[in-house]
C-alpha atoms as a PDB file:
ATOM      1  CA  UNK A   1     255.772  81.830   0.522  1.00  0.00           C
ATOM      2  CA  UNK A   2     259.162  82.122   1.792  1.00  0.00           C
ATOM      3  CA  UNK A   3     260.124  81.444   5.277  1.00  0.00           C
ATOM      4  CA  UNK A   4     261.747  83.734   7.902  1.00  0.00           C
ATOM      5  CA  UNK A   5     264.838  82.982   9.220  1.00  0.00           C
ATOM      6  CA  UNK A   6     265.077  81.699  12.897  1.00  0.00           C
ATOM      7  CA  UNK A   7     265.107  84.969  15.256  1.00  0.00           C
ATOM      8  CA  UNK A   8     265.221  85.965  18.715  1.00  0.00           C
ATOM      9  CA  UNK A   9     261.704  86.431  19.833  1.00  0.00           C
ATOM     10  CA  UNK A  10     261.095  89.244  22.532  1.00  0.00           C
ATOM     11  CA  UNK A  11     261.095  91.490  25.437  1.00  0.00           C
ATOM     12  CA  UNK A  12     258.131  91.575  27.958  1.00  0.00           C
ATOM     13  CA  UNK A  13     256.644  94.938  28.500  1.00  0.00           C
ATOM     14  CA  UNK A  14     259.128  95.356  31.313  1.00  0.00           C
ATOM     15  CA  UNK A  15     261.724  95.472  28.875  1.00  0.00           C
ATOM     16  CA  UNK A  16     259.884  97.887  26.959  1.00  0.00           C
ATOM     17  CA  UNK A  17     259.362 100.298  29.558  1.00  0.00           C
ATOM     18  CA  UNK A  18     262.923  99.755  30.933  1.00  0.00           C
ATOM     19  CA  UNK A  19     264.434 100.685  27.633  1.00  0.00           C
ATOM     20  CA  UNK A  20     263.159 104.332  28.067  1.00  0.00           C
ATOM     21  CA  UNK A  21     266.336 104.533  30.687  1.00  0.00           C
ATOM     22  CA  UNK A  22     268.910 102.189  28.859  1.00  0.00           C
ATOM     23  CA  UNK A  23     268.029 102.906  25.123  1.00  0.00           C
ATOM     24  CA  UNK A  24     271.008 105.242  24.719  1.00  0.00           C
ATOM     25  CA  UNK A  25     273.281 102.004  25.685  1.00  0.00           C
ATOM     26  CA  UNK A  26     271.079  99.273  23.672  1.00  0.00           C
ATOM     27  CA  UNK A  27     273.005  97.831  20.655  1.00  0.00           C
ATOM     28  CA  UNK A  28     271.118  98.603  17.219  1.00  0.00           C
ATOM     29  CA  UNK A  29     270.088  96.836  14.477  1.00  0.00           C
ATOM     30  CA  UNK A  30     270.381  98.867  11.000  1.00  0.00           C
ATOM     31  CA  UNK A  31     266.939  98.307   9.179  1.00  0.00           C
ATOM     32  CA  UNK A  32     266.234  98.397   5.268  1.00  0.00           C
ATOM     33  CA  UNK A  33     263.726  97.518   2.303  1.00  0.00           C
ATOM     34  CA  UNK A  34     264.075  94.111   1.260  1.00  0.00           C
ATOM     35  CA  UNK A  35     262.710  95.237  -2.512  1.00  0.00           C
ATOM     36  CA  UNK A  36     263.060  98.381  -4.508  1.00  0.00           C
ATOM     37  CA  UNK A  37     259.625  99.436  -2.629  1.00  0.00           C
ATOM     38  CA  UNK A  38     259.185  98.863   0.936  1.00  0.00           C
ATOM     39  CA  UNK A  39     255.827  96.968   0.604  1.00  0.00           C
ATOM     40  CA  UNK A  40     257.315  94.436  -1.972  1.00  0.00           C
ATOM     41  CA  UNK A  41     259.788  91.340  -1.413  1.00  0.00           C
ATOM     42  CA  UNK A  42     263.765  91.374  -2.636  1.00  0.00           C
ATOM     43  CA  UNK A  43     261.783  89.798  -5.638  1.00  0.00           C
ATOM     44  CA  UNK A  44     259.667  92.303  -6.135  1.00  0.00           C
ATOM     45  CA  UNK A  45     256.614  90.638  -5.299  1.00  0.00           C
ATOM     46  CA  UNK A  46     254.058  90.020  -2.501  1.00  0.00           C
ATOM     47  CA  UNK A  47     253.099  93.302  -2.194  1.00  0.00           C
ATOM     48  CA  UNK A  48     250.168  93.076   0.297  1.00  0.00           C
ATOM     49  CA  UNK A  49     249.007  97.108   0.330  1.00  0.00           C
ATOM     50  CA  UNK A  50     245.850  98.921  -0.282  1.00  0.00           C
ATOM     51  CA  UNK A  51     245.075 102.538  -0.261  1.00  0.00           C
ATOM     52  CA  UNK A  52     243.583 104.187   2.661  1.00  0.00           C
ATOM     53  CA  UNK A  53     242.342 107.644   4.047  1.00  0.00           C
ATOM     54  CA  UNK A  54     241.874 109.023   7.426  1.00  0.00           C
ATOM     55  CA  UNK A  55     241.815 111.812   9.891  1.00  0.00           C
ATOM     56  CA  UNK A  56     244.246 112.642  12.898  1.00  0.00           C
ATOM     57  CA  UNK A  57     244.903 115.925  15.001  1.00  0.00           C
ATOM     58  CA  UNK A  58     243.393 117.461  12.391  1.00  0.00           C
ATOM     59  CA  UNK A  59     245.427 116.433   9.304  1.00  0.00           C
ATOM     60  CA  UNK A  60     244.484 113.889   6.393  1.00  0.00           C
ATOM     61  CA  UNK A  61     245.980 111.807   4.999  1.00  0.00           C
ATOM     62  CA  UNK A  62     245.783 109.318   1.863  1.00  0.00           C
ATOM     63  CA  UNK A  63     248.381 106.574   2.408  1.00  0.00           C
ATOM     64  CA  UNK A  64     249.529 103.033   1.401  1.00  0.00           C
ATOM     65  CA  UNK A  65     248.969 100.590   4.360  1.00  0.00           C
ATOM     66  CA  UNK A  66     250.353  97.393   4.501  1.00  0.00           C
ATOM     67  CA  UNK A  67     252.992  95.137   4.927  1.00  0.00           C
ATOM     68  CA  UNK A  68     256.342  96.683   5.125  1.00  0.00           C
ATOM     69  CA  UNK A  69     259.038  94.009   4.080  1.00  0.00           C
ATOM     70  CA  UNK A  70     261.662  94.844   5.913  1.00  0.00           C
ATOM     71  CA  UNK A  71     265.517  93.566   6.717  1.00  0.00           C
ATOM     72  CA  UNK A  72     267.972  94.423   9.704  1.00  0.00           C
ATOM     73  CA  UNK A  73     271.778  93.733   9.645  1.00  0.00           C
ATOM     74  CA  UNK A  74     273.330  93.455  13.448  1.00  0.00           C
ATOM     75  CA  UNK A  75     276.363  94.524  14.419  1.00  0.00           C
ATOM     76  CA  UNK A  76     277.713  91.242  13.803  1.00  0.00           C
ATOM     77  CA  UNK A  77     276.472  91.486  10.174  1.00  0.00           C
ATOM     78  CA  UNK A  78     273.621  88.651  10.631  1.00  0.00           C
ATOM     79  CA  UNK A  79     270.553  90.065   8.183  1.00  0.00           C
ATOM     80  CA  UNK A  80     266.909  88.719   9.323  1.00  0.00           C
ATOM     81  CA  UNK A  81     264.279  89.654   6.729  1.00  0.00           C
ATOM     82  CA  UNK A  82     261.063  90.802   8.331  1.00  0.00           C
ATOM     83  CA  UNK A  83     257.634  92.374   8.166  1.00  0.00           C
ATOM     84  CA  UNK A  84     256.619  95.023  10.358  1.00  0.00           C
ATOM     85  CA  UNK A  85     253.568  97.869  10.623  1.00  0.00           C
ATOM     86  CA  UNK A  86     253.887 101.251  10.961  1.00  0.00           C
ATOM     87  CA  UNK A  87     252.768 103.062  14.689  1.00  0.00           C
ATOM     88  CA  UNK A  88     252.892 106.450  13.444  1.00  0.00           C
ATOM     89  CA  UNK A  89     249.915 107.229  11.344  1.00  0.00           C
ATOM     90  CA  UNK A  90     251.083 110.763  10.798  1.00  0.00           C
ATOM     91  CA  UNK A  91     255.245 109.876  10.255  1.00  0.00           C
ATOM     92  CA  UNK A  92     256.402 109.141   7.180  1.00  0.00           C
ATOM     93  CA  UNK A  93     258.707 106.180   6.505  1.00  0.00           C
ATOM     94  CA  UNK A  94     262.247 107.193   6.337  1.00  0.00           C
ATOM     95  CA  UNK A  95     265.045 104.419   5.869  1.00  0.00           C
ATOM     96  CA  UNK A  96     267.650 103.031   5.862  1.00  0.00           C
ATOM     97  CA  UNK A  97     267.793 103.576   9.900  1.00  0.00           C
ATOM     98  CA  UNK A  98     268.854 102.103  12.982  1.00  0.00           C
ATOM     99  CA  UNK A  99     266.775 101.451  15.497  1.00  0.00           C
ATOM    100  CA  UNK A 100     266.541 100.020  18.889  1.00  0.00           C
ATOM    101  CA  UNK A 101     263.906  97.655  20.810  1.00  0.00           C
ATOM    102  CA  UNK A 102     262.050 100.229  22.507  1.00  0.00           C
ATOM    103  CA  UNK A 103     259.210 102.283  22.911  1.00  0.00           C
ATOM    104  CA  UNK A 104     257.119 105.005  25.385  1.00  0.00           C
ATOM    105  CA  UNK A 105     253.829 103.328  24.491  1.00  0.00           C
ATOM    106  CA  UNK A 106     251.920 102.670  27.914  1.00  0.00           C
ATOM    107  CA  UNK A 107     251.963  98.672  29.276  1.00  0.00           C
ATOM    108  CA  UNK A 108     248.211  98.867  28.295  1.00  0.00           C
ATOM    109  CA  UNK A 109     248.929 100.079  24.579  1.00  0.00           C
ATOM    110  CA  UNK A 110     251.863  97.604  24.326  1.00  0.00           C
ATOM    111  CA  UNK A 111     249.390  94.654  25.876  1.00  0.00           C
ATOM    112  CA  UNK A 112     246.358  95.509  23.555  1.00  0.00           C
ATOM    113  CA  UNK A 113     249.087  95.306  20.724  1.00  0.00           C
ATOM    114  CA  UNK A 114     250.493  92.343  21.715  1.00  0.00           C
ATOM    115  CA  UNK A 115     247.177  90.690  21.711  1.00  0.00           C
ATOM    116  CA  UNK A 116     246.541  91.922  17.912  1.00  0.00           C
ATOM    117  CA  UNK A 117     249.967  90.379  17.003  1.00  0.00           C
ATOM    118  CA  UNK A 118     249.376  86.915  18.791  1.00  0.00           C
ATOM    119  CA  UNK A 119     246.195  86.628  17.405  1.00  0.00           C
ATOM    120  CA  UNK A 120     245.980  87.812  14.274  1.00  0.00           C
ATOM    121  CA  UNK A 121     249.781  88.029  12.248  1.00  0.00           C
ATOM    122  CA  UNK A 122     248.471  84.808  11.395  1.00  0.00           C
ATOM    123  CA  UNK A 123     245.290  85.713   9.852  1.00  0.00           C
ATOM    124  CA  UNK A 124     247.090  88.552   7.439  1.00  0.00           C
ATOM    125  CA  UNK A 125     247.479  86.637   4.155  1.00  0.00           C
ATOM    126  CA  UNK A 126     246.495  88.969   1.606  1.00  0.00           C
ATOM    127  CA  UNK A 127     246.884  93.390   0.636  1.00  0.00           C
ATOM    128  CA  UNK A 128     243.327  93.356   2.264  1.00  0.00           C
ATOM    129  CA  UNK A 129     244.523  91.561   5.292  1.00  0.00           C
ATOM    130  CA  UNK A 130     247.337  93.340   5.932  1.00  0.00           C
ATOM    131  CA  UNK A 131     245.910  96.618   5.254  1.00  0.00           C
ATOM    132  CA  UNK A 132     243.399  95.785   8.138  1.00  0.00           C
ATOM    133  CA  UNK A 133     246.212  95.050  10.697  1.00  0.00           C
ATOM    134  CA  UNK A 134     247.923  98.255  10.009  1.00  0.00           C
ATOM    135  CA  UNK A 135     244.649  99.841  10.785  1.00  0.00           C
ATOM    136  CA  UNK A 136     244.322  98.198  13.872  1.00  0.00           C
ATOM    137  CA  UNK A 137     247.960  98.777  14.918  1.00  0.00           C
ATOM    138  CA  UNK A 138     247.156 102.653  14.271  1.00  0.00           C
ATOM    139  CA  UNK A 139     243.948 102.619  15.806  1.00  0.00           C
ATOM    140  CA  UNK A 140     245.987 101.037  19.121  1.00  0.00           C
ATOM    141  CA  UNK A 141     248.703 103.376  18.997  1.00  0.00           C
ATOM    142  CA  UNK A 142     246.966 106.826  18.803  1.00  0.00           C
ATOM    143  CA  UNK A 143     243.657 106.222  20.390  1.00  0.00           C
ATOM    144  CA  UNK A 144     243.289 108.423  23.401  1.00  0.00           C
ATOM    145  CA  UNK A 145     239.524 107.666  24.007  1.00  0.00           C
ATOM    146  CA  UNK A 146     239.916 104.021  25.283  1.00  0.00           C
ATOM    147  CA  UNK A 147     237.755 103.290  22.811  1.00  0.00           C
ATOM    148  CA  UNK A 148     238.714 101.019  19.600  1.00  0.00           C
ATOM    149  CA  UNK A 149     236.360 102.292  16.682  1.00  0.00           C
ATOM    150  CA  UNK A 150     237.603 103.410  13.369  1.00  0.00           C
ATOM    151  CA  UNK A 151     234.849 105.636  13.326  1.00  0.00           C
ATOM    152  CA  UNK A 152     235.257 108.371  15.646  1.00  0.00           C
ATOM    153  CA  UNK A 153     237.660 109.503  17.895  1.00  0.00           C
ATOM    154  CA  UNK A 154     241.488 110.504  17.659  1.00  0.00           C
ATOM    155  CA  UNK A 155     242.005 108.023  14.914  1.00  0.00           C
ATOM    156  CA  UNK A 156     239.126 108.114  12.333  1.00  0.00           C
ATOM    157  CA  UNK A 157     238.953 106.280   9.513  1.00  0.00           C
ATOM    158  CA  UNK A 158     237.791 107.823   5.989  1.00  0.00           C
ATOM    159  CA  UNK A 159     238.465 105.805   3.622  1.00  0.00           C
ATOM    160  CA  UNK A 160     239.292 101.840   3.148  1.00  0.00           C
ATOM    161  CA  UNK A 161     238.698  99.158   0.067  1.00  0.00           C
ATOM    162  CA  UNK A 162     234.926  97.505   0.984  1.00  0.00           C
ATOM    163  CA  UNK A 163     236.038  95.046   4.014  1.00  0.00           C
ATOM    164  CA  UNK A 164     239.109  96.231   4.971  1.00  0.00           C
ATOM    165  CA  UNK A 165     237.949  98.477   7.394  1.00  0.00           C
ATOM    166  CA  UNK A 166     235.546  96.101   8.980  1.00  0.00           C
ATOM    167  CA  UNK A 167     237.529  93.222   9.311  1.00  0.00           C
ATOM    168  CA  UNK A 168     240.344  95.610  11.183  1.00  0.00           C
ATOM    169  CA  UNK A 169     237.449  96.920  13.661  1.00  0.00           C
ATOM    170  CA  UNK A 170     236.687  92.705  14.485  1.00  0.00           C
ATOM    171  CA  UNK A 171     239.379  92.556  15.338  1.00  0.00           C
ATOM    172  CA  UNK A 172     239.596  95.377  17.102  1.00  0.00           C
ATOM    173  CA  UNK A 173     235.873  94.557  19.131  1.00  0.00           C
ATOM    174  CA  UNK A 174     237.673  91.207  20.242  1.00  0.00           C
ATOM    175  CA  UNK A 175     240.494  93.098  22.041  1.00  0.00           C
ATOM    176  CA  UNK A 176     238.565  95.960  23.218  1.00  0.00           C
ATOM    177  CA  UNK A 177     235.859  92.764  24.817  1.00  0.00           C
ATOM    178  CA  UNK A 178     238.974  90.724  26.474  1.00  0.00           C
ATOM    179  CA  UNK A 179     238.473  88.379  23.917  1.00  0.00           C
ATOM    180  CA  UNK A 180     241.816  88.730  22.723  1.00  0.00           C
ATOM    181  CA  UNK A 181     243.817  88.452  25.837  1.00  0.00           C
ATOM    182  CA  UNK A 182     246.691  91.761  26.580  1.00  0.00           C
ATOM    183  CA  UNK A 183     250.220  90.050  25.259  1.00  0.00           C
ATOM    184  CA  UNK A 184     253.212  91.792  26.772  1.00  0.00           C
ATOM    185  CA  UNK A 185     255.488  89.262  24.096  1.00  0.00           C
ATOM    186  CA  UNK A 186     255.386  91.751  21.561  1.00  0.00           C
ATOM    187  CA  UNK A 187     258.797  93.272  19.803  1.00  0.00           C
ATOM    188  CA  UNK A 188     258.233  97.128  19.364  1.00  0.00           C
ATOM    189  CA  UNK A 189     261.305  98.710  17.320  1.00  0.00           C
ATOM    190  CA  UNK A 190     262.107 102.683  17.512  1.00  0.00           C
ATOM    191  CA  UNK A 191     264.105 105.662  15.923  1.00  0.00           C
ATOM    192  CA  UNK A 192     264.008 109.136  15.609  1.00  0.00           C
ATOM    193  CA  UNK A 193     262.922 110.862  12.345  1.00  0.00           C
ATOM    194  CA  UNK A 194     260.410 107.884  11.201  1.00  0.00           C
ATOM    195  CA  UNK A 195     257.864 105.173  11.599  1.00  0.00           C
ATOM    196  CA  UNK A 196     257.974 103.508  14.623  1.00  0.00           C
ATOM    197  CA  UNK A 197     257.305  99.617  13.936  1.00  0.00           C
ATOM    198  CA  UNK A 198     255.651  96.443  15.471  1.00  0.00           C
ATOM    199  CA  UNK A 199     256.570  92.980  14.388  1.00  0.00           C
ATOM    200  CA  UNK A 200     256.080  89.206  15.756  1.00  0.00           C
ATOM    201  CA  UNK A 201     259.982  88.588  16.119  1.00  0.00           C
ATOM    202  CA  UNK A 202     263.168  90.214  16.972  1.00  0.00           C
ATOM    203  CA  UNK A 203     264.988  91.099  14.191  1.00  0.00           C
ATOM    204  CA  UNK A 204     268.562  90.350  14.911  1.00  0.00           C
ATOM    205  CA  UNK A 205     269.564  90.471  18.299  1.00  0.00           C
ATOM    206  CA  UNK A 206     269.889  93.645  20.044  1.00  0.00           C
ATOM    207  CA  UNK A 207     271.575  92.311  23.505  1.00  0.00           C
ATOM    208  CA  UNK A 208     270.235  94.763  26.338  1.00  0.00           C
ATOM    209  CA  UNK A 209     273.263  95.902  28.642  1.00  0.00           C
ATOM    210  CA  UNK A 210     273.967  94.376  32.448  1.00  0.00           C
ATOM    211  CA  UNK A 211     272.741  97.493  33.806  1.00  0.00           C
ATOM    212  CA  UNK A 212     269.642  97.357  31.775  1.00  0.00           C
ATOM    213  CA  UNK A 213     269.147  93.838  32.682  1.00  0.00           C
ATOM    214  CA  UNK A 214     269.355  94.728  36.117  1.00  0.00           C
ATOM    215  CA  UNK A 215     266.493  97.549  35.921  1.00  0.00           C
ATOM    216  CA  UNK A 216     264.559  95.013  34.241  1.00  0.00           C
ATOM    217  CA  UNK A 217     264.742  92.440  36.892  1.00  0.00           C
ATOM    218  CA  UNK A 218     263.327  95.153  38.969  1.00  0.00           C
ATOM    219  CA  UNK A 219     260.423  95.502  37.129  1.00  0.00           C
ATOM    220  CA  UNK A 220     259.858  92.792  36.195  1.00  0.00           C
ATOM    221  CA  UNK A 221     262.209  90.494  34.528  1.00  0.00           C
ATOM    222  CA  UNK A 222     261.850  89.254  31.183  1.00  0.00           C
ATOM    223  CA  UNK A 223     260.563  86.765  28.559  1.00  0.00           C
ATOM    224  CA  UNK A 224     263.295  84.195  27.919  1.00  0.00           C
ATOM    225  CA  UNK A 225     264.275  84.569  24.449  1.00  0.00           C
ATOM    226  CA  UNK A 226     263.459  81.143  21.956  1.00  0.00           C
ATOM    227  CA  UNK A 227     263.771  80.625  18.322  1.00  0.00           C
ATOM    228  CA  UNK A 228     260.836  80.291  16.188  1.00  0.00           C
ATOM    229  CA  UNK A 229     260.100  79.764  12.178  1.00  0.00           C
ATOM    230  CA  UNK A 230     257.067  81.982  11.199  1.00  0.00           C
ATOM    231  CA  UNK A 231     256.034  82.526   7.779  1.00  0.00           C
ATOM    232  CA  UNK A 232     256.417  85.964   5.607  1.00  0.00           C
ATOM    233  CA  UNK A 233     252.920  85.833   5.107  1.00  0.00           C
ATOM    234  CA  UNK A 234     251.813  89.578   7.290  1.00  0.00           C
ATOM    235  CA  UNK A 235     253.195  92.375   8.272  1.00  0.00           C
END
C-alpha cells in the first residue's frame, strides 16, 4: 500500500455552508486520474470497483462504484494523490476539472457523511469494500425520505455483488441509530459539469479568502487545519 502524502485536513460544516457565498473567490485545486482509469493507481493497480445497478428519479443505471484514485495540483503546483467517492449517482465523471471545497448539501447530510468517513474510510480495504462506501455515500446524498435503506426510497438499490450491498446498509443502520456520531470534519469538493466528491483529507490547500473567513467566524468558525498520514487503502 502506498501512503498519502501529508495534507491539510478540513473545513467544519460552517465552512461548507459559508462557501455557497465565497465559492466564486475560493482558490481551486485542478483534479485528475492518477492511472489511465480513474479507479486504478498511476501503476495501474489497486483497482477496488465492482459493478452495481440502481434506480433514481426514475432512471437506471448500471455503473462502476468504487474508489476513484484521484490527484489535485494547487496553484502553487504541489500534487496530493487522493481517493474520493462520487455524490452524484446520476452525474457522470468528467475530468480533468477544477474544483473548489464546497457544497449545498444540508449540515445534516454533510454530518451523516462525515460520520461514514470517520468511521468507516478505514474499514474500505478491498473492490467490495469500497463499492459499499460509495453506496452509502449515494444513499446519504440523495435520500429525501430520512430514511437510510438501499431498498426503497429515492435511492434504491438493484443490483450489488452478494455482500456488498449489506455491508453498505450496516453501515448505514449505525448512522441512521446515532451509533455513528454526525462529523462536521468532512472535506466535500465541487464543480460544475461532474461528480461531486467526498474524501477524508484536503487535497492541496485551497486557502478560503479574509472575507470568507470572516462569514465563517459568524457561523461558526472553523476546524483548525493539521497534517495527517492516512493510507490509500479507500476511497
Amino acid at each position: 500500500m502506498s501512503i498519502l502524502p501529508r495534507a491539510l485536513r478540513t473545513f467544519a460544516a460552517a465552512a461548507l455552508v459559508a462557501t455557497a457565498a465565497i465559492g466564486a473567490q475560493a482558490n481551486t485545486v485542478h483534479v485528475t486520474q492518477q492511472g489511465s482509469w480513474v479507479f486504478n493507481d498511476a501503476n495501474g493497480k489497486n483497482n477496488w470497483s465492482q459493478i452495481v445497478s440502481y434506480k433514481m428519479n426514475g432512471q437506471y443505471r448500471n455503473v462502476y462504484a468504487g474508489a476513484f484514485r484521484m490527484k489535485a495540483t494547487d496553484t502553487a503546483g504541489k500534487v496530493t494523490n487522493f481517493i474520493g467517492f462520487c455524490l452524484q449517482p446520476l452525474n457522470w465523471l468528467s475530468i480533468p476539472k477544477d474544483y473548489t471545497v464546497s457544497t449545498n448539501l444540508s449540515q445534516s447530510v454533510v454530518g451523516k457523511l462525515g460520520a461514514l468517513v470517520k468511521n468507516a474510510m478505514s474499514k474500505v480495504i478491498d473492490s467490495q469494500s469500497a463499492a459499499a462506501f460509495q453506496l452509502a455515500a449515494w444513499e446519504i446524498a440523495s435520500e429525501t425520505s430520512g430514511k437510510l435503506n438501499l431498498s426503497t426510497g429515492a435511492f434504491k438499490m438493484t443490483y450489488a455483488p452478494a455482500g456488498t450491498q449489506s455491508l453498505a446498509q450496516s453501515w448505514l443502520n449505525l448512522i441512521q441509530r446515532g451509533t455513528w456520531k454526525p462529523n462536521l470534519n468532512v472535506t466535500l469538493l465541487s464543480a460544475p459539469g461532474t461528480q461531486n466528491l467526498v474524501t477524508d483529507i484536503t487535497p492541496a490547500a485551497v486557502p478560503v479568502p479574509a472575507a470568507g473567513l470572516m462569514l465563517i467566524g459568524g457561523l461558526a468558525g472553523f476546524v483548525g487545519l493539521r497534517r495527517r498520514k492516512s493510507t490509500q487503502v479507500h476511497a
